[in-house]
PDB file of N, CA and C in Angstrom:
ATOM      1  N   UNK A   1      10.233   1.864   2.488  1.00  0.00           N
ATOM      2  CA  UNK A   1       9.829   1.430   1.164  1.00  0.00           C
ATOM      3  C   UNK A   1      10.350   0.024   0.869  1.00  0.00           C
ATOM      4  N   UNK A   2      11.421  -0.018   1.512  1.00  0.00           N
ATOM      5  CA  UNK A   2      12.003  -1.382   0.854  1.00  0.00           C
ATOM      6  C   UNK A   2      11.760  -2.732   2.257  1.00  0.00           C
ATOM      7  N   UNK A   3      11.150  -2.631   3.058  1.00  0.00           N
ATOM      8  CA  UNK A   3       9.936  -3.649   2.994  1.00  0.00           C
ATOM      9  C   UNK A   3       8.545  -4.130   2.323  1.00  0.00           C
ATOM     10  N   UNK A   4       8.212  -2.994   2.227  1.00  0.00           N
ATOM     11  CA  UNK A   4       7.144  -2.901   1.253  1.00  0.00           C
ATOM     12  C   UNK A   4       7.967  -3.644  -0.243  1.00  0.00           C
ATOM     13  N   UNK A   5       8.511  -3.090  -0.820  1.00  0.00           N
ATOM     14  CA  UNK A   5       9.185  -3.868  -2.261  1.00  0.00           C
ATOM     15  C   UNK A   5       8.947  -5.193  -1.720  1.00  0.00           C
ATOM     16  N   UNK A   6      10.125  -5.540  -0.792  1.00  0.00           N
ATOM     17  CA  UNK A   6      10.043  -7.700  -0.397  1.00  0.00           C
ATOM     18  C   UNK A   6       8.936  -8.081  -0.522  1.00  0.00           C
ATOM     19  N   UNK A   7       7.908  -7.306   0.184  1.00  0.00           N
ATOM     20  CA  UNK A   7       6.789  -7.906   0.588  1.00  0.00           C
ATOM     21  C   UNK A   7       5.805  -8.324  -0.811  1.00  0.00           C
ATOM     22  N   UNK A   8       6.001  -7.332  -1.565  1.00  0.00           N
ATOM     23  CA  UNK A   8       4.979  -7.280  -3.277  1.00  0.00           C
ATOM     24  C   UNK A   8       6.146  -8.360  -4.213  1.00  0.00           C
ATOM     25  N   UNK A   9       7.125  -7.941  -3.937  1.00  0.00           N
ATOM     26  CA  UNK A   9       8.080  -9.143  -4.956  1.00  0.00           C
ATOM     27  C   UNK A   9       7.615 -10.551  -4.322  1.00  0.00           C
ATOM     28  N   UNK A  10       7.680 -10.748  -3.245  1.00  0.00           N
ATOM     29  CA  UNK A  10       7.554 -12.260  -2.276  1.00  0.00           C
ATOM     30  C   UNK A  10       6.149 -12.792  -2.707  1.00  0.00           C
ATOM     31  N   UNK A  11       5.207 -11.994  -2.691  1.00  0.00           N
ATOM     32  CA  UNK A  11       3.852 -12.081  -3.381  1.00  0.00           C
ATOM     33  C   UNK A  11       3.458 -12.228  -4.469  1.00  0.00           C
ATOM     34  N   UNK A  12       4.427 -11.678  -5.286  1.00  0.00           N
ATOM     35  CA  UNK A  12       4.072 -11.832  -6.596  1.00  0.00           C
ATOM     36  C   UNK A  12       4.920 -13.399  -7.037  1.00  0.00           C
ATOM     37  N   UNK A  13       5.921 -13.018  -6.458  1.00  0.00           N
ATOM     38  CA  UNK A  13       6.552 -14.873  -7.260  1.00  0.00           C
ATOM     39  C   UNK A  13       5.505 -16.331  -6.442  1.00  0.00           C
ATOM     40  N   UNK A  14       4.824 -15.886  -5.494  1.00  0.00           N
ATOM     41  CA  UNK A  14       3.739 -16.843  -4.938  1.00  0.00           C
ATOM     42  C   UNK A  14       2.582 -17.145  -5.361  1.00  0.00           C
ATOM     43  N   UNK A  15       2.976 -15.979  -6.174  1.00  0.00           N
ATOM     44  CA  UNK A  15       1.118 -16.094  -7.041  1.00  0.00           C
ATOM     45  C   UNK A  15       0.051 -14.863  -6.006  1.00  0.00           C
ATOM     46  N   UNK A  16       0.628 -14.198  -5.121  1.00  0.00           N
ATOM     47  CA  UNK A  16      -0.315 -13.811  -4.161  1.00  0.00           C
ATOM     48  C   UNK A  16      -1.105 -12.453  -4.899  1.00  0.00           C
ATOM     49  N   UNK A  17      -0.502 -11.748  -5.569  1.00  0.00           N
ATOM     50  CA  UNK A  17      -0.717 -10.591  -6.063  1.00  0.00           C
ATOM     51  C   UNK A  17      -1.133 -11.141  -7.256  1.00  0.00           C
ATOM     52  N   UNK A  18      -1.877  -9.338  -8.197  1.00  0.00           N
ATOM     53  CA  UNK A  18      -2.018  -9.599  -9.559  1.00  0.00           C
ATOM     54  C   UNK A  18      -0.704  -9.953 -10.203  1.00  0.00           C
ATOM     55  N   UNK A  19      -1.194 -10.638 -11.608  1.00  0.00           N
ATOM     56  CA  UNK A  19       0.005 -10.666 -12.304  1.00  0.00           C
ATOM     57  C   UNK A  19       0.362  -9.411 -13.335  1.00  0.00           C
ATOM     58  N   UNK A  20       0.950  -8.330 -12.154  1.00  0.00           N
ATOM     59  CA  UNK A  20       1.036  -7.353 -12.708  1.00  0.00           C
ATOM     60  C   UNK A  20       3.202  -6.894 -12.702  1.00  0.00           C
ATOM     61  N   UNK A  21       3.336  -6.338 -13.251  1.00  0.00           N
ATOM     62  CA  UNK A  21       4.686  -5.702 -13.113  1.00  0.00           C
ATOM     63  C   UNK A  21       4.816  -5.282 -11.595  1.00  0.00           C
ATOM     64  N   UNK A  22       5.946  -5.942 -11.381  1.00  0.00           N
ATOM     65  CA  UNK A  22       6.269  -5.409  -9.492  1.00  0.00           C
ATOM     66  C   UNK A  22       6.138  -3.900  -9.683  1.00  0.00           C
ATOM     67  N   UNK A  23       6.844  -3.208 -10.355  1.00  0.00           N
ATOM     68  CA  UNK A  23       6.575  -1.458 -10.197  1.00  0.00           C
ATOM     69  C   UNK A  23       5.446  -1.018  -9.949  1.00  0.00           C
ATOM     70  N   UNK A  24       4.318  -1.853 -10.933  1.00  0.00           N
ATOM     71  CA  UNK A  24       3.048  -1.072 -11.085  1.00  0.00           C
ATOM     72  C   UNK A  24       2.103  -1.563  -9.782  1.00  0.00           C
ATOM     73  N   UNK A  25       2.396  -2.727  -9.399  1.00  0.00           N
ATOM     74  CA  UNK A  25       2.139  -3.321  -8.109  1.00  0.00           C
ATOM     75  C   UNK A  25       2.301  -2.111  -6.564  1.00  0.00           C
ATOM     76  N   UNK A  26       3.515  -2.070  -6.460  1.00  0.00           N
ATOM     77  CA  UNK A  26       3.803  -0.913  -5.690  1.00  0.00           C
ATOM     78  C   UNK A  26       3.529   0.370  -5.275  1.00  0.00           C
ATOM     79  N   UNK A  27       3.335   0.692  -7.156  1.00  0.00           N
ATOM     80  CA  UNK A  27       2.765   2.234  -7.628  1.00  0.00           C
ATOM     81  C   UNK A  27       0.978   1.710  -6.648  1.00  0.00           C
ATOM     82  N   UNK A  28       0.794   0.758  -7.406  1.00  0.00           N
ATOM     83  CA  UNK A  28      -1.154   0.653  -6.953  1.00  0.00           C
ATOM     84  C   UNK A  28      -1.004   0.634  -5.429  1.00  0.00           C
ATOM     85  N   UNK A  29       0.080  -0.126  -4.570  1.00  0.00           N
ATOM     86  CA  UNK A  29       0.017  -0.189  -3.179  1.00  0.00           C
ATOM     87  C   UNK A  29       0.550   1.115  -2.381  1.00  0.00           C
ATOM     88  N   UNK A  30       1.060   1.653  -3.156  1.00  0.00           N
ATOM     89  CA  UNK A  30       1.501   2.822  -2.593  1.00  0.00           C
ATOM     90  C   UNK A  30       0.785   4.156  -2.657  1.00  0.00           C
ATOM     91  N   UNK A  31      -0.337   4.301  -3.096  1.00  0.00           N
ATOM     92  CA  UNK A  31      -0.943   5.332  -3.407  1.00  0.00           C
ATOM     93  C   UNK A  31      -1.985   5.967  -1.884  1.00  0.00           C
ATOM     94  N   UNK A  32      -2.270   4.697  -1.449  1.00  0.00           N
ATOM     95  CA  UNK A  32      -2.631   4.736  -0.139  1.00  0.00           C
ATOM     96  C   UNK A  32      -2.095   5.521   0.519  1.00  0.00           C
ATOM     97  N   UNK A  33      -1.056   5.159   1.025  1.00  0.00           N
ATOM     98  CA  UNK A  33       0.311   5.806   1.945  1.00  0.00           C
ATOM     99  C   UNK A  33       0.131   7.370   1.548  1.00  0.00           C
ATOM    100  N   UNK A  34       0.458   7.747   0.188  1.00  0.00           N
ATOM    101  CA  UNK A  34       0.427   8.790  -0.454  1.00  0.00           C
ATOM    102  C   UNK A  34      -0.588   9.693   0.322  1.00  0.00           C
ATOM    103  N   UNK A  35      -1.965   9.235  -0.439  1.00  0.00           N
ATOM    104  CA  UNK A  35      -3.206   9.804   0.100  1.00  0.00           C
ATOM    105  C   UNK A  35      -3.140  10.411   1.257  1.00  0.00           C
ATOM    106  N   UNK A  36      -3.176   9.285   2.637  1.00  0.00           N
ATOM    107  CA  UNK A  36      -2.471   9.773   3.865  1.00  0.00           C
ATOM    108  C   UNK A  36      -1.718  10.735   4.219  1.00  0.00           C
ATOM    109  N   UNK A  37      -0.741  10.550   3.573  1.00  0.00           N
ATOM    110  CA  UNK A  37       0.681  11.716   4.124  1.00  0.00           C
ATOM    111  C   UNK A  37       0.023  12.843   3.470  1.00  0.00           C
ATOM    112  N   UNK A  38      -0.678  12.828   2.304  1.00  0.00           N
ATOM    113  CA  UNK A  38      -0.948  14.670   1.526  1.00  0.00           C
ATOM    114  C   UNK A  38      -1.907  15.414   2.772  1.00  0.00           C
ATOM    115  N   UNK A  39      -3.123  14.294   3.146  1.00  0.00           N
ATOM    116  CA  UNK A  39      -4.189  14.312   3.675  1.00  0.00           C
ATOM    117  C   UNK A  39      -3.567  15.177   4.949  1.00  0.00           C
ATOM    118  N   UNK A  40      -3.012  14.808   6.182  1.00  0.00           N
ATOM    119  CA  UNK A  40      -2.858  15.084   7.150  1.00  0.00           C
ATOM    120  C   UNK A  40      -1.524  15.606   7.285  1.00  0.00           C
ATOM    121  N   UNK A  41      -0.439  15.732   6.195  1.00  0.00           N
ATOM    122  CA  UNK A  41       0.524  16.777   6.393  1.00  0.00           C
ATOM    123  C   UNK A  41       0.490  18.155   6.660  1.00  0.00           C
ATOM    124  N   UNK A  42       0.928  18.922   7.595  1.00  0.00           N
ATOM    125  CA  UNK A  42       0.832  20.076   8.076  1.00  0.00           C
ATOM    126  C   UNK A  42      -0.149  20.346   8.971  1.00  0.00           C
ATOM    127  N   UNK A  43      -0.979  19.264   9.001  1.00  0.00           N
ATOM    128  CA  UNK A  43      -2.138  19.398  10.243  1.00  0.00           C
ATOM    129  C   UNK A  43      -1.360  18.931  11.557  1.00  0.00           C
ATOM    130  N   UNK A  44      -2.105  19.145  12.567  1.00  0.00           N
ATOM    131  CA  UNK A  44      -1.979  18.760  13.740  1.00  0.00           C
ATOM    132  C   UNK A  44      -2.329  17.362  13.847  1.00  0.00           C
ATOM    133  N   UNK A  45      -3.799  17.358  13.692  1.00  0.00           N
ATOM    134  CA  UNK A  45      -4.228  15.941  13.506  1.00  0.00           C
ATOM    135  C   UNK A  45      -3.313  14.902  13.158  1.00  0.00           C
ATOM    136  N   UNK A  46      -3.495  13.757  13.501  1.00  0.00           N
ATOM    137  CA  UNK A  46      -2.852  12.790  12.882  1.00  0.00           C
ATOM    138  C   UNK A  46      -3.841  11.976  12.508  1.00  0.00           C
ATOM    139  N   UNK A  47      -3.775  10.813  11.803  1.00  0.00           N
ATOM    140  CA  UNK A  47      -4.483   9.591  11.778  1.00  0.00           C
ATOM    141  C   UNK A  47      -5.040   9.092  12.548  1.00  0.00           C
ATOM    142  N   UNK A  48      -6.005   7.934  13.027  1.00  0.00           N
ATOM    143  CA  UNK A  48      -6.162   7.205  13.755  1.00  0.00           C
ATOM    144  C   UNK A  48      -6.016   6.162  13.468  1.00  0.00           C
ATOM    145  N   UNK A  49      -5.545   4.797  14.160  1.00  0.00           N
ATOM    146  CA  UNK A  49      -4.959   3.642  13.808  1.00  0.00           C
ATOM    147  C   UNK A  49      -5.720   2.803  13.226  1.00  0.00           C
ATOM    148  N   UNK A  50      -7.546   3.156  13.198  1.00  0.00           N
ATOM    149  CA  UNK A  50      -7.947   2.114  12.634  1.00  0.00           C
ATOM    150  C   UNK A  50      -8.371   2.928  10.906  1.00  0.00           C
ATOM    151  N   UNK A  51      -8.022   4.141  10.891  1.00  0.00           N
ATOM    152  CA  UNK A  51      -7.881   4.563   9.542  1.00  0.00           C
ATOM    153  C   UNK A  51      -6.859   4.245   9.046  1.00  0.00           C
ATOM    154  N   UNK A  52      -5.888   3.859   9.171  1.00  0.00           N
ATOM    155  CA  UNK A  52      -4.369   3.649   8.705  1.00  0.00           C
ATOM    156  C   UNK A  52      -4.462   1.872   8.449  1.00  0.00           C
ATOM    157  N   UNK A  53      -4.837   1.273   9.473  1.00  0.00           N
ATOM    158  CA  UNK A  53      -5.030  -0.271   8.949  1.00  0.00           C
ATOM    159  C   UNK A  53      -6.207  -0.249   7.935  1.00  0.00           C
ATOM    160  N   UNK A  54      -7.553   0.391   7.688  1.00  0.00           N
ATOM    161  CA  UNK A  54      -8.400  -0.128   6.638  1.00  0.00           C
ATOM    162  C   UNK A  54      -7.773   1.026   5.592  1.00  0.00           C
ATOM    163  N   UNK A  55      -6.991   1.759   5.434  1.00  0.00           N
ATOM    164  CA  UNK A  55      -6.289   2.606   4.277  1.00  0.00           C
ATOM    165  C   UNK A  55      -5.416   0.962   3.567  1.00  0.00           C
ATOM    166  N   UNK A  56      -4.636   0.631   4.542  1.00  0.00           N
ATOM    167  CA  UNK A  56      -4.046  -0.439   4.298  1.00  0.00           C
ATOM    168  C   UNK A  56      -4.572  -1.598   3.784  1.00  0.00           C
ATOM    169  N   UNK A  57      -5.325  -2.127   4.747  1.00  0.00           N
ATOM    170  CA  UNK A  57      -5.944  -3.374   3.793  1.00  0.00           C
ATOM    171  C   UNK A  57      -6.682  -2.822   2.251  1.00  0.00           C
ATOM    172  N   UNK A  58      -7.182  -1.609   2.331  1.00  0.00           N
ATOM    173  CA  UNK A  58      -7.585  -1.218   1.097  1.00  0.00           C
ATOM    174  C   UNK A  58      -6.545  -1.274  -0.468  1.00  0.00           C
ATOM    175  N   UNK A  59      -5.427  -0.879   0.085  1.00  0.00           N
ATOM    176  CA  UNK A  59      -4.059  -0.721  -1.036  1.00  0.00           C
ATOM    177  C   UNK A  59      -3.653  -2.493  -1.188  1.00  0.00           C
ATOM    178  N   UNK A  60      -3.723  -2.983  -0.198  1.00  0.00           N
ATOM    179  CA  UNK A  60      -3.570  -4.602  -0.382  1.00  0.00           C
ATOM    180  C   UNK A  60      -5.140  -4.809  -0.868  1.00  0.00           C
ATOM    181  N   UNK A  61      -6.063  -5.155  -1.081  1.00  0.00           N
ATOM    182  CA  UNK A  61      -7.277  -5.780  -1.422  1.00  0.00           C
ATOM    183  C   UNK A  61      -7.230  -4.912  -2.863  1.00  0.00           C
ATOM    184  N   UNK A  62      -6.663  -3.463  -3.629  1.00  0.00           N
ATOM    185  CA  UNK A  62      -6.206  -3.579  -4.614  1.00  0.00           C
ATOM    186  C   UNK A  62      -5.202  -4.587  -5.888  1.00  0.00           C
ATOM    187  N   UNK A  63      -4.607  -4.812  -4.869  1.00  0.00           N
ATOM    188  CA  UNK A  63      -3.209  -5.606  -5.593  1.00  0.00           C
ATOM    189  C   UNK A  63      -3.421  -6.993  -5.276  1.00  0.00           C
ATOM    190  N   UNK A  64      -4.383  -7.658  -4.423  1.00  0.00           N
ATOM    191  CA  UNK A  64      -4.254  -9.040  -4.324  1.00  0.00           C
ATOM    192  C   UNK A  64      -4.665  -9.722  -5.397  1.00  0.00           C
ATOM    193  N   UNK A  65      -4.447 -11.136  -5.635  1.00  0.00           N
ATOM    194  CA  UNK A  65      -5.176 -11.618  -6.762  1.00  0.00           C
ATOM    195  C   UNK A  65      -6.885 -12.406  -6.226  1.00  0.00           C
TER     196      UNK A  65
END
């Protein structure tokens, strides 16, 4: 988690992100992740890597400005 924090704080004092509250920033980037882990917890299955990078760019293309 606390790369993720640097990464939305570092962004936001750059102008890179909305100009939103770092928390709520996080909350919006983190929901992704969330989704994921509910999605495929207790399964066998796992992810596949190119679902996990466009999950990702999706939670970033939320929060960018």
């Amino acid at each position: 988690m606390e790369p993720i924090l640097d990464l939305i704080k570092e962004s936001s004092e750059k102008g890179v992100v909305k100009k939103l509250p770092v928390d709520i920033l996080v909350k919006l980037f983190n929901e992704g992740a969330v989704l994921i882990g509910k999605k495929y917890s207790g399964k066998n299955d796992i992810p596949d890597e190119k679902i996990v990078e466009l999950t990702f760019q999706a939670c970033w293309d939320t929060i960018k400005s």
